[in-house]
Protein backbone atom coordinates (compact mmCIF):
# COMPACT_ATOMS: atom_id res chain seq x y z
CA UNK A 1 -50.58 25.33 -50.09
CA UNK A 2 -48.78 27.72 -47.37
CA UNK A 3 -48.53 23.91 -44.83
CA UNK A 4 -46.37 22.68 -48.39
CA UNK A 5 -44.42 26.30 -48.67
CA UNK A 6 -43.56 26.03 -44.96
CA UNK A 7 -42.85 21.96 -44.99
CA UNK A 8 -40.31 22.61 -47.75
CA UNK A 9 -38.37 25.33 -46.11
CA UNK A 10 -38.36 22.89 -42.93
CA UNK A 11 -37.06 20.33 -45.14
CA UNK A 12 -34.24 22.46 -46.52
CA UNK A 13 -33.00 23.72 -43.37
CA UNK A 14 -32.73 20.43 -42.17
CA UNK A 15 -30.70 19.31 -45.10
CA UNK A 16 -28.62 22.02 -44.25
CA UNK A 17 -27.70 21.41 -40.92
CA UNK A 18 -27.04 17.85 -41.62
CA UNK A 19 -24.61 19.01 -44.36
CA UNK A 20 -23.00 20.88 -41.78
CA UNK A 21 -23.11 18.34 -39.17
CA UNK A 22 -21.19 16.17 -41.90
CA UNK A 23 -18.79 18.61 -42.47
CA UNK A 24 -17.61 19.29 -39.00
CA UNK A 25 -17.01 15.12 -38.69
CA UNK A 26 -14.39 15.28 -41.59
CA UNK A 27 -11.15 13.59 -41.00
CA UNK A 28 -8.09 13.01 -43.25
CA UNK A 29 -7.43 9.27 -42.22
CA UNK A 30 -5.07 7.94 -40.75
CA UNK A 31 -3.60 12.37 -40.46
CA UNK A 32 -2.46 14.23 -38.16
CA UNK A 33 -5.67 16.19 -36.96
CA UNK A 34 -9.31 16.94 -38.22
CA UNK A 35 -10.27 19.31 -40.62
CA UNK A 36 -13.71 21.26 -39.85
CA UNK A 37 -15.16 23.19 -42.06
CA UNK A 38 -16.79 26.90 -41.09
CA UNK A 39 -18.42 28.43 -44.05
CA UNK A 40 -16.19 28.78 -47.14
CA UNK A 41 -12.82 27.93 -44.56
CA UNK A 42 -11.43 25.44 -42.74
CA UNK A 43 -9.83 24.74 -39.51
CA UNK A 44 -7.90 21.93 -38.96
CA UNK A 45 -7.86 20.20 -34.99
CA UNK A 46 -5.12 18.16 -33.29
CA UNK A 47 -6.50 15.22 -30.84
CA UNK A 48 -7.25 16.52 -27.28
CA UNK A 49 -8.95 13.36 -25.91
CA UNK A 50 -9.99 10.15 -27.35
CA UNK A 51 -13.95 8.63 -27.43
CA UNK A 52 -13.52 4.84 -25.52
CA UNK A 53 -15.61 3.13 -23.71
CA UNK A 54 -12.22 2.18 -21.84
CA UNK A 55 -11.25 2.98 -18.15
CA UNK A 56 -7.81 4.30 -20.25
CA UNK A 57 -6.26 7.22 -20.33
CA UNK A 58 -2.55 8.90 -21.30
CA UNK A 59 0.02 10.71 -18.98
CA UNK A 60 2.31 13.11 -20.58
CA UNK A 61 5.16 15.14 -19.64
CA UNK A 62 6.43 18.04 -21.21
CA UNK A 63 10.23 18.64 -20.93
CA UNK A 64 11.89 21.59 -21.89
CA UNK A 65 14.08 22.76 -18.97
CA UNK A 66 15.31 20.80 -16.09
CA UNK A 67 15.68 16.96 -15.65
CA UNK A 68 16.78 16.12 -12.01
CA UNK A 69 12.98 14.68 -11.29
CA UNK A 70 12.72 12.77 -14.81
CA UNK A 71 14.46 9.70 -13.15
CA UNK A 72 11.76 8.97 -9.87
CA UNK A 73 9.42 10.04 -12.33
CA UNK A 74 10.20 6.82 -14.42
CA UNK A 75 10.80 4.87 -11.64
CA UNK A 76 7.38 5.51 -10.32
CA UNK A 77 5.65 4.82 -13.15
CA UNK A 78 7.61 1.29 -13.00
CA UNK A 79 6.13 1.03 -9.14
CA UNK A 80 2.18 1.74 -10.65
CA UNK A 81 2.87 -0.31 -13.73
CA UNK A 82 1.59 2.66 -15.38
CA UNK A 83 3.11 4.28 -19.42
CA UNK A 84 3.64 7.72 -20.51
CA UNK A 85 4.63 9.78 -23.38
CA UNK A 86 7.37 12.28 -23.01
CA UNK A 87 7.40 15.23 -25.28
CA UNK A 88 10.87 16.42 -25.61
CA UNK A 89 12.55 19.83 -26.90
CA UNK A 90 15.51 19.41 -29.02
CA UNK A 91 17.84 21.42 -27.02
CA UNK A 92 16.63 18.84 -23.99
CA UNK A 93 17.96 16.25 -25.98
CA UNK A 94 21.01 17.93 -26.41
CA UNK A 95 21.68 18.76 -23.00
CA UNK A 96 20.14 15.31 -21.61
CA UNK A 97 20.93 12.56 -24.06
CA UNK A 98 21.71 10.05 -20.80
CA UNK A 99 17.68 11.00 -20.07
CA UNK A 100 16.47 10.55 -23.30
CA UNK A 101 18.33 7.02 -23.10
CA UNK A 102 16.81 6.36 -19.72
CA UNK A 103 12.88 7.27 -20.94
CA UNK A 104 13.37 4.85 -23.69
CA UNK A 105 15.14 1.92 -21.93
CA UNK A 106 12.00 2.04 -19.04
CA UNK A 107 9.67 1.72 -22.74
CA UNK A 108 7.95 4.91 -22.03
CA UNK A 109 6.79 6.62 -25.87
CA UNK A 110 8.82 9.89 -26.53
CA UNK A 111 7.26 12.58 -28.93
CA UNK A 112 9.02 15.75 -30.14
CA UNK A 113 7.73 19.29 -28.43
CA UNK A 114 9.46 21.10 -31.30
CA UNK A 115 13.23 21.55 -31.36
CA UNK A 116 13.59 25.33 -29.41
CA UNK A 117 10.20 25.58 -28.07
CA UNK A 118 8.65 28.42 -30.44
CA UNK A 119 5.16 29.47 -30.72
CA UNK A 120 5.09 27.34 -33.73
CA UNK A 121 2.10 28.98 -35.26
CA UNK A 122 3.94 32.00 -36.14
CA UNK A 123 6.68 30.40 -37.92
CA UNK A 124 6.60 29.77 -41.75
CA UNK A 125 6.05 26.28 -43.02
CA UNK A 126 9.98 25.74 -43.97
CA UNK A 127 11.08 26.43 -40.20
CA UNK A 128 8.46 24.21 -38.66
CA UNK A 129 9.29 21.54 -40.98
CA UNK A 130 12.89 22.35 -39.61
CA UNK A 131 12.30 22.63 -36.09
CA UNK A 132 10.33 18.78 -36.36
CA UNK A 133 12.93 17.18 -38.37
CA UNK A 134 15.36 18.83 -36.54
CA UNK A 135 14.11 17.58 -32.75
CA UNK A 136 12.73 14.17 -34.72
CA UNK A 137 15.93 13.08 -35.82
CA UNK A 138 18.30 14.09 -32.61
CA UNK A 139 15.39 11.60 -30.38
CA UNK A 140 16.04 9.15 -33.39
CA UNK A 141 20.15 9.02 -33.16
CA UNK A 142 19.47 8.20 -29.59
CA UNK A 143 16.90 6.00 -29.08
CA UNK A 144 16.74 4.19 -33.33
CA UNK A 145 12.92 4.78 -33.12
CA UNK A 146 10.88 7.05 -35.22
CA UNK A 147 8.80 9.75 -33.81
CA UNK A 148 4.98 9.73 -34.51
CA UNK A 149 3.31 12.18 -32.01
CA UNK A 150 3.79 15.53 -31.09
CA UNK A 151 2.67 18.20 -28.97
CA UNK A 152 3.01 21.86 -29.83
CA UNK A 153 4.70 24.20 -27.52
CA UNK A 154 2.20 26.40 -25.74
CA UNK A 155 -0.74 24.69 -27.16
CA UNK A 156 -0.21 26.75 -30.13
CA UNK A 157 -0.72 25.69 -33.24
CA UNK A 158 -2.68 26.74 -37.30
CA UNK A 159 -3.55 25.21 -40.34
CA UNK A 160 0.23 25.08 -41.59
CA UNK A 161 1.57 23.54 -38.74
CA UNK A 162 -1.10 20.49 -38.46
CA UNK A 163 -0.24 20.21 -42.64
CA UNK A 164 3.42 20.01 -41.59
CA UNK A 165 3.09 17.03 -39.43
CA UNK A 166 0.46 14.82 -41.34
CA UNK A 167 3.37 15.16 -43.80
CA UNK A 168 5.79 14.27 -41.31
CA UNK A 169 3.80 11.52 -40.36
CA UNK A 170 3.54 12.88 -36.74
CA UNK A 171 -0.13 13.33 -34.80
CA UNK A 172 -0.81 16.47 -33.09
CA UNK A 173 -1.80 15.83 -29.46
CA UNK A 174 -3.09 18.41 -26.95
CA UNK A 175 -4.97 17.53 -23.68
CA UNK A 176 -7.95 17.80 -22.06
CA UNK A 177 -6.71 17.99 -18.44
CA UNK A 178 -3.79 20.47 -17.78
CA UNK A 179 -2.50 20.02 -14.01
CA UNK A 180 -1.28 23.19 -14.26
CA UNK A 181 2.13 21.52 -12.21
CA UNK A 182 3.88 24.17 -13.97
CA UNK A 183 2.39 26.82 -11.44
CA UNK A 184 3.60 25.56 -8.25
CA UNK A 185 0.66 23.90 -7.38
CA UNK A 186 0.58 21.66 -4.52
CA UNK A 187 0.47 17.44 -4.41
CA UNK A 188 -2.94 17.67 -3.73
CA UNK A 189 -3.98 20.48 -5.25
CA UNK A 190 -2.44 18.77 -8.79
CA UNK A 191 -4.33 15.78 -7.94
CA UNK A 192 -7.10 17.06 -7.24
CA UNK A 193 -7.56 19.01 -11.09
CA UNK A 194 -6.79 15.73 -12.23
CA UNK A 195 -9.44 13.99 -10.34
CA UNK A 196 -12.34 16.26 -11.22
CA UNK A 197 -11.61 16.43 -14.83
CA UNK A 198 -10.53 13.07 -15.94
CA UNK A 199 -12.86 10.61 -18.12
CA UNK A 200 -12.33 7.63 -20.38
CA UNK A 201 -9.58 8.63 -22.89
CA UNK A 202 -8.63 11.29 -21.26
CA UNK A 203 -4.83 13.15 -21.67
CA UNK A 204 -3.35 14.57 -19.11
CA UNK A 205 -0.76 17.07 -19.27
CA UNK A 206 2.15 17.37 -16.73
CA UNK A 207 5.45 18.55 -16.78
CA UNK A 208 8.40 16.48 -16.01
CA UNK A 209 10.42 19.52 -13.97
CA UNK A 210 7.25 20.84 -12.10
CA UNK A 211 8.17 21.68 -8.49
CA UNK A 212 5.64 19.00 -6.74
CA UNK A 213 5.85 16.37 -9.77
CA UNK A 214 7.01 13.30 -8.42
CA UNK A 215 4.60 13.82 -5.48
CA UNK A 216 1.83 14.80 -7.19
CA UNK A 217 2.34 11.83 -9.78
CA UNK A 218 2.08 9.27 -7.18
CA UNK A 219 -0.68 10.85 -5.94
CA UNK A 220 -2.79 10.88 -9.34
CA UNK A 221 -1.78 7.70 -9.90
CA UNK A 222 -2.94 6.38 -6.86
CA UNK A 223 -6.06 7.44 -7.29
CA UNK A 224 -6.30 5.92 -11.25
CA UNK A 225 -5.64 2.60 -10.00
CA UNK A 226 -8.07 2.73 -7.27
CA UNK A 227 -10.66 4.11 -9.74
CA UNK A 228 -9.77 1.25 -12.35
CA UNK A 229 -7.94 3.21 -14.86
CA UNK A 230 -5.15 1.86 -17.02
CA UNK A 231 -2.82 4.32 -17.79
CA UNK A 232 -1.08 4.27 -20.74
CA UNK A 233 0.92 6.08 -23.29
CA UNK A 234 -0.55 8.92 -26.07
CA UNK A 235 0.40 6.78 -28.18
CA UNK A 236 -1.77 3.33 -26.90
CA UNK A 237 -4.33 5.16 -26.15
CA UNK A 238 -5.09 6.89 -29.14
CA UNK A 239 -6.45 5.40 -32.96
CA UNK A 240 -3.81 5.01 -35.35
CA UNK A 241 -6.17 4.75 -38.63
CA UNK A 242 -9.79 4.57 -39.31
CA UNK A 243 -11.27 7.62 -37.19
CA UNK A 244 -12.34 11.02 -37.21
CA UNK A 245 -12.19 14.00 -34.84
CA UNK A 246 -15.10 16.30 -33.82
CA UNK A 247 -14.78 20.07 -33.69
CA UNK A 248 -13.36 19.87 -30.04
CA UNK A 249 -10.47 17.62 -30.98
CA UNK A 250 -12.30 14.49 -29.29
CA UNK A 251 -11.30 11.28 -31.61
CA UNK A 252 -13.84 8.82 -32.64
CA UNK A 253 -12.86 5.01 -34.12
CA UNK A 254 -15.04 4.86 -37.24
């Protein structure tokens, strides 16, 4: 009798931590981000990297303030064959429309980064739909596509903001590599955070005003093409329906 007692409580604990294993895997499909579950709450998670069996993986630039690189960065992605996204403020757009004419005519994806670059998780759910229409529809009257990714300003994000864009239609995307460009870094030293980090589906985060960004760009992508890498866009790379994405924002094709 006390082997049953203590088989059943085995059993239930395990029936419990598959329930929660099952939880953390839930996905609104085809949305914006993943919604994990942690007791009687819920978190949801933007994409940071994508599951593939695929030597492919994204580069994206951030641009908020400066554009006097943005052209050699285009034209080396032309030399490596190689796609990007660029996430773009609204008051870039506004102050760089020739730019945002130029990303698009080279086919490189643009996503919104918000339209004034606010830590968009402490705004209310009526000024983050604002500052995404807002941004969406400035990229729009310049380019006659629609938006569908973006990338929140900071990193920073909550619950409201991820609801915001699956309405919106737009897919949260963080990163999983950061070159930390933004710092000053050297060439190599850039290159070399991207080497050591990178995998299959990786995102990589760079910024398209960083001091050593053209130099450090050719460098990286030097180094993808020699290790068999295609390098793509966000927006390639990632599943557009069908998938779910784990507790650290890694998506998985169902």
């Amino acid at each position: 009798m006390p082997f049953c007692v203590i088989k059943s409580r085995t059993i239930k604990i395990f029936l419990a931590m598959l329930a929660v294993v099952i939880l953390l895997c839930i996905s609104f499909e085809g949305g914006a981000c993943a919604q994990v579950w942690f007791g009687s709450s819920s978190r949801l998670v933007p994409i940071y990297r994508v599951d593939t069996e695929e030597k492919q993986v994204a580069i994206s630039f951030d641009a908020a303030w400066g554009a006097d690189k943005t052209q050699e960065i285009i034209d080396i992605l032309a030399e490596y064959n190689a796609s990007a996204t660029f996430f773009l403020v609204g008051f870039w757009v506004d102050k760089y429309p020739e730019m945002v004419k130029a990303i698009d005519d080279a086919g490189l994806e643009i996503g919104t980064h918000s339209n004034t670059h606010p830590d968009m998780a402490k705004l209310d759910k009526a000024t983050i739909r604002s500052e995404l229409e807002t941004s969406m529809s400035k990229i729009k009257d310049i380019t006659g596509k629609d938006i569908t990714v973006f990338r929140p300003p900071y990193g920073s994000y909550n619950n409201t903001l991820l609801n915001v864009c699956s309405d919106l239609g737009l897919k949260a995307i963080q990163w999983d590599v950061d070159s930390l460009d933004w710092k000053g870094l050297s060439a190599g030293e850039v290159t070399d955070r991207v080497m050591q980090k990178t995998q299959n589906g990786s995102i990589i985060l760079m910024h398209n005003n960083a001091d050593n960004v053209c130099d450090s760009l050719r460098l990286t992508l030097d180094w993808l093409t020699k290790k068999g890498y295609k390098v793509t866009s966000v927006g390639e790379l990632i599943y557009s329906d069908n998938y779910t994405i784990d507790a650290n924002g890694e998506q998985h094709q169902n």
